[in-house]
Structure formats: structure tokens, C-alpha cells
Protein backbone atom coordinates (compact mmCIF):
# COMPACT_ATOMS: atom_id res chain seq x y z
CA UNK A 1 -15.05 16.10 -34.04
CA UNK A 2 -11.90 16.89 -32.17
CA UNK A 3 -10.34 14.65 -29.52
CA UNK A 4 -9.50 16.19 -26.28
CA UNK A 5 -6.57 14.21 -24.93
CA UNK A 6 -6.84 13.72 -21.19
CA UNK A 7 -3.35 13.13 -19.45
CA UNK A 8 -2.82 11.03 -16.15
CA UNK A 9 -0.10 11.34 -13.99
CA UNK A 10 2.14 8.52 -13.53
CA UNK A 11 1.76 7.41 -9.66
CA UNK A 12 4.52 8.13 -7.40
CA UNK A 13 6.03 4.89 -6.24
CA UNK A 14 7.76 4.47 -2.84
CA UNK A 15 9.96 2.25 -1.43
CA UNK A 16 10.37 2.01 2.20
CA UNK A 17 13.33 0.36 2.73
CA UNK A 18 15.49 2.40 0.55
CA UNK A 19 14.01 5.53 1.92
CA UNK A 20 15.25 3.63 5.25
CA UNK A 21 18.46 2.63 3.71
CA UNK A 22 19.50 6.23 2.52
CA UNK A 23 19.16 7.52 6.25
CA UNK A 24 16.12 9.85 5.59
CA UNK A 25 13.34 10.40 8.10
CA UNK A 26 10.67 8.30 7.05
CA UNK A 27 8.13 10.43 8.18
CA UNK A 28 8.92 13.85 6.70
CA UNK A 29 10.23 12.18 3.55
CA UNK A 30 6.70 10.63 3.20
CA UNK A 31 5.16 13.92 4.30
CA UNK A 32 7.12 15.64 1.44
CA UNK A 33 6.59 13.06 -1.48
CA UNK A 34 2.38 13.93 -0.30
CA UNK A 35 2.57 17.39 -0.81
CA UNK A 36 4.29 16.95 -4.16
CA UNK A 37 1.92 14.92 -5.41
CA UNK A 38 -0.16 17.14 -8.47
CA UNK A 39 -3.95 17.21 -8.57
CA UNK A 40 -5.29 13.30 -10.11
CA UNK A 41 -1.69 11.68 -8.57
CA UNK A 42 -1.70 8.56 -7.05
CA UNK A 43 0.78 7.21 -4.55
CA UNK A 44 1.64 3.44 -4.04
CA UNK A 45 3.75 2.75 -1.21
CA UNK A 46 6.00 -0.39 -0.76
CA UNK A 47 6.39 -1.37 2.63
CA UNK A 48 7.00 -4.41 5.04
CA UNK A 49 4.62 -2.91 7.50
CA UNK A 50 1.32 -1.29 7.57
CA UNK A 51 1.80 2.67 7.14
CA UNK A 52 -0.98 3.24 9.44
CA UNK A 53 -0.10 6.95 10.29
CA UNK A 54 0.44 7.63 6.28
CA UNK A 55 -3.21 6.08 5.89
CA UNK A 56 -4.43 8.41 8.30
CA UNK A 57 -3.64 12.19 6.98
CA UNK A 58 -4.18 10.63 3.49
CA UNK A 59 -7.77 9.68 4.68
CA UNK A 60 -7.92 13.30 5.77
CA UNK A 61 -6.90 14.49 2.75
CA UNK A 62 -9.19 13.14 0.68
CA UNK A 63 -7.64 9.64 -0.62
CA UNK A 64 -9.27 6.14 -1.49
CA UNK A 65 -6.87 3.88 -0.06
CA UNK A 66 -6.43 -0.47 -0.90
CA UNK A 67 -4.17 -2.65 0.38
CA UNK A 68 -2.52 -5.87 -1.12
CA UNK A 69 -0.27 -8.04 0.31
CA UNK A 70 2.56 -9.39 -2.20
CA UNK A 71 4.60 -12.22 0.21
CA UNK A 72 6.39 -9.94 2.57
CA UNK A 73 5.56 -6.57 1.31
CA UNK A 74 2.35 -4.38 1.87
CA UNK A 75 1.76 -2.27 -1.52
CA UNK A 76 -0.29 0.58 -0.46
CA UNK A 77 -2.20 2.70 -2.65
CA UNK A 78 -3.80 5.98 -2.32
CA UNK A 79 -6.03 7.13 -5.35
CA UNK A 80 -7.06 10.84 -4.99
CA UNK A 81 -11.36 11.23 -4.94
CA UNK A 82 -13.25 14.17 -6.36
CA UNK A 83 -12.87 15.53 -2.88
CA UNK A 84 -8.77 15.51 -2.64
CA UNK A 85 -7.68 18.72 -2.50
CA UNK A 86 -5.78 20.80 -5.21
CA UNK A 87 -3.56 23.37 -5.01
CA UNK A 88 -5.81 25.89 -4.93
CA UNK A 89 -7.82 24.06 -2.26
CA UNK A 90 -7.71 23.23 1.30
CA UNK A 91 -8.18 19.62 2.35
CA UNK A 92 -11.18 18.63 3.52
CA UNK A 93 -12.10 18.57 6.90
CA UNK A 94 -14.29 16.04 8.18
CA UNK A 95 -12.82 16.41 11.79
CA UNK A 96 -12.81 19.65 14.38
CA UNK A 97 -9.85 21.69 13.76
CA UNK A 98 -7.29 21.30 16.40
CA UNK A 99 -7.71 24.27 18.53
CA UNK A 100 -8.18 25.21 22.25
CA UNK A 101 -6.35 25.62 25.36
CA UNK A 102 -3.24 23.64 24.66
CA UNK A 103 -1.33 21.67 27.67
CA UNK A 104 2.54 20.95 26.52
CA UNK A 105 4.18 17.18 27.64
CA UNK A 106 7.67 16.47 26.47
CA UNK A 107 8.30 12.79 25.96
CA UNK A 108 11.96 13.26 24.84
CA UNK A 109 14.43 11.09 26.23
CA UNK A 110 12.04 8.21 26.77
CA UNK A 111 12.23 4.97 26.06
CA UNK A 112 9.26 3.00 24.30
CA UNK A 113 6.57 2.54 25.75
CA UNK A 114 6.50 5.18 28.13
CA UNK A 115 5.97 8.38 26.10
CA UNK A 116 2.63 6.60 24.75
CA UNK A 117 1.70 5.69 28.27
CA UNK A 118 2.50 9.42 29.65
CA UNK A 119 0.49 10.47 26.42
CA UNK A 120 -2.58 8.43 27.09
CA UNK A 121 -2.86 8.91 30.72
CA UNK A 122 -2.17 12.97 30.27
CA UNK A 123 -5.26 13.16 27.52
CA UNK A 124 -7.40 11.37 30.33
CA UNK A 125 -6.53 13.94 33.02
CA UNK A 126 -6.64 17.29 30.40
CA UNK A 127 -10.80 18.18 29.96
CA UNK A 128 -12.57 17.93 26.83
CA UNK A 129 -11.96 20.80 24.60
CA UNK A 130 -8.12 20.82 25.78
CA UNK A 131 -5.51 20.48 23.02
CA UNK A 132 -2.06 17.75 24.18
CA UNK A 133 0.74 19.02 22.07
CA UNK A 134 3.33 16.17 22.40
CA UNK A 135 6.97 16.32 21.51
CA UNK A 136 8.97 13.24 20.86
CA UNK A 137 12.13 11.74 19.88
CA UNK A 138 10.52 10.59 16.62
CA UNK A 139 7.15 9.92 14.84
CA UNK A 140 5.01 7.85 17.19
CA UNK A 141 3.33 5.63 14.96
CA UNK A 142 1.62 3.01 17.51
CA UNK A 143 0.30 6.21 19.27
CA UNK A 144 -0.94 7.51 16.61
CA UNK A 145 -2.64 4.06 15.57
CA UNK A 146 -4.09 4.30 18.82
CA UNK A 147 -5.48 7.64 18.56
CA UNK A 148 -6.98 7.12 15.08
CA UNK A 149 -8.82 3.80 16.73
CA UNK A 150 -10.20 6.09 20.01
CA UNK A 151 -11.66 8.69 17.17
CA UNK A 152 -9.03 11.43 18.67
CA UNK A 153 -8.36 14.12 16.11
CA UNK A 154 -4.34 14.71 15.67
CA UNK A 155 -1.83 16.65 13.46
CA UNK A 156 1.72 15.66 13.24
CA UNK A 157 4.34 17.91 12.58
CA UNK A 158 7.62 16.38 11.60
CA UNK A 159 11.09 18.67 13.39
CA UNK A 160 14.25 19.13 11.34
CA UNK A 161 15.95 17.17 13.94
CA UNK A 162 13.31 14.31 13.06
CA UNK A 163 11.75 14.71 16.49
CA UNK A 164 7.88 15.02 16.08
CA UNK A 165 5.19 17.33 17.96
CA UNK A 166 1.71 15.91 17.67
CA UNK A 167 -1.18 18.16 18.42
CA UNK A 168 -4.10 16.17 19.94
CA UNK A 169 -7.64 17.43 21.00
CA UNK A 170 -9.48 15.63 23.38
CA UNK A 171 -12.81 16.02 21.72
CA UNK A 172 -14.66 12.84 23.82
């Protein structure tokens, strides 16, 4: 009887503060390690903070993800399910895509906290169905916390010049 032999991949380990240290956008250099990542791989993340936007699109993608906290440090880990998405695949999608009539705000410039207030108030003017495409100075991860906790469906795109434009739909 023959053996097959079934290989794992080793995880991909992060961590955050030398990804910090080195300068890089946090962000897009997390965004890149995801894509990377082969069909099966895990990804453990070492941080002194929750990665709350991270835990998001990996949700979306398809991910299991547990937390333990080891004194200071958070050690997330994201373990790929049968429904994680291969190469050949799209991710699943549990949410409405992001499409409609889109209304443009740029928040660049501003200092915390007012391109999340400017955000928040604009998606209660726009009308359901509308699409808020942001663009800020960076990632804006307590925005995005927020919009994960009101169930509003969002896509982040990471600039070159590590700016970020978020697409939002107002979908409630």
C-alpha cells in the first residue's frame, strides 16, 4: 500500500514592529504578505495591537481567525477553511459587491479625528445604494473598525504614496 505524503506549508510569521521599524507601510506590506500566501497557508501575526482591519478582509477571504495574548503582544492567527480561496478561485463573497453611484470625499490633509467624522456624517447624508469612496492620508483603521461593527461593506485599496481610498456602500 503506498503512502501518499501530504505537505503543509510552513505559516508565514509577521512581526509588526519590525515591519514598522524598516519604514514600510503597514498596510500594503500586510496586504502583500496575504496575497502571497499559497493555498493551505496560514498567517500568524505578532502585534502590540489588535489588527482589526487585517481580521476583516481575512474574514472575507475565507480565514478562521484566534487570538492569544502573550504579555504585551497579540499573536494573531489566520488558518485558511475549505472555503479560502485559491489561485484559481475568487474569494468568497458573503457581502454585496461594492457597486453603485459613487460620491467622492477627500479627507487628505486632516488631522485625526476629523476625516472619520466627515466620513460618518457623509455616509448618513449619501442614500442607500450610494457607494463613499474615501481618500486619506493613510489606512484608517478605527474607521474601518467602525464600519465592520455598523455591518457596512468596504474595500481598501492601499496608494503607492501609502495614502488609502476606501470604497464604502451604504447598504442600511
Amino acid at each position: 500500500m503506498a503512502h501518499r505524503r501530504v505537505t503543509m506549508e510552513e505559516p508565514v510569521v509577521v512581526e509588526v514592529k519590525s515591519v514598522i521599524k524598516q519604514g514600510l507601510s503597514l498596510f500594503t506590506h500586510m496586504m502583500d504578505t496575504v496575497n502571497q500566501l499559497k493555498p493551505g497557508q496560514s498567517l500568524i501575526v505578532k502585534s502590540t495591537f489588535n489588527p482589526r482591519p487585517l481580521i476583516s478582509q481575512m474574514r472575507r477571504r475565507g480565514y478562521q481567525v484566534t487570538q492569544e495574548k502573550m504579555g504585551k503582544v497579540t499573536v494573531t492567527t489566520f488558518v485558511p477553511t475549505r472555503d479560502a480561496p485559491t489561485p484559481d478561485t475568487k474569494a468568497p463573497t458573503t457581502e454585496a459587491p461594492i457597486e453603485g453611484p459613487e460620491v467622492f470625499l477627500d479627507n487628505r490633509g486632516l488631522v485625526p479625528p476629523e476625516p472619520m467624522q466627515r466620513t460618518l456624517a457623509k455616509l448618513e447624508e449619501v442614500p442607500v445604494g450610494t457607494v463613499l469612496v474615501i481618500h486619506n492620508d493613510r489606512v484608517p483603521v478605527f474607521l474601518l473598525g467602525q464600519l465592520d461593527d455598523d455591518e457596512y461593506p468596504y474595500e481598501t485599496q492601499a496608494q503607492p504614496d501609502d495614502s488609502a481610498i476606501v470604497r464604502i456602500l451604504k447598504n442600511h
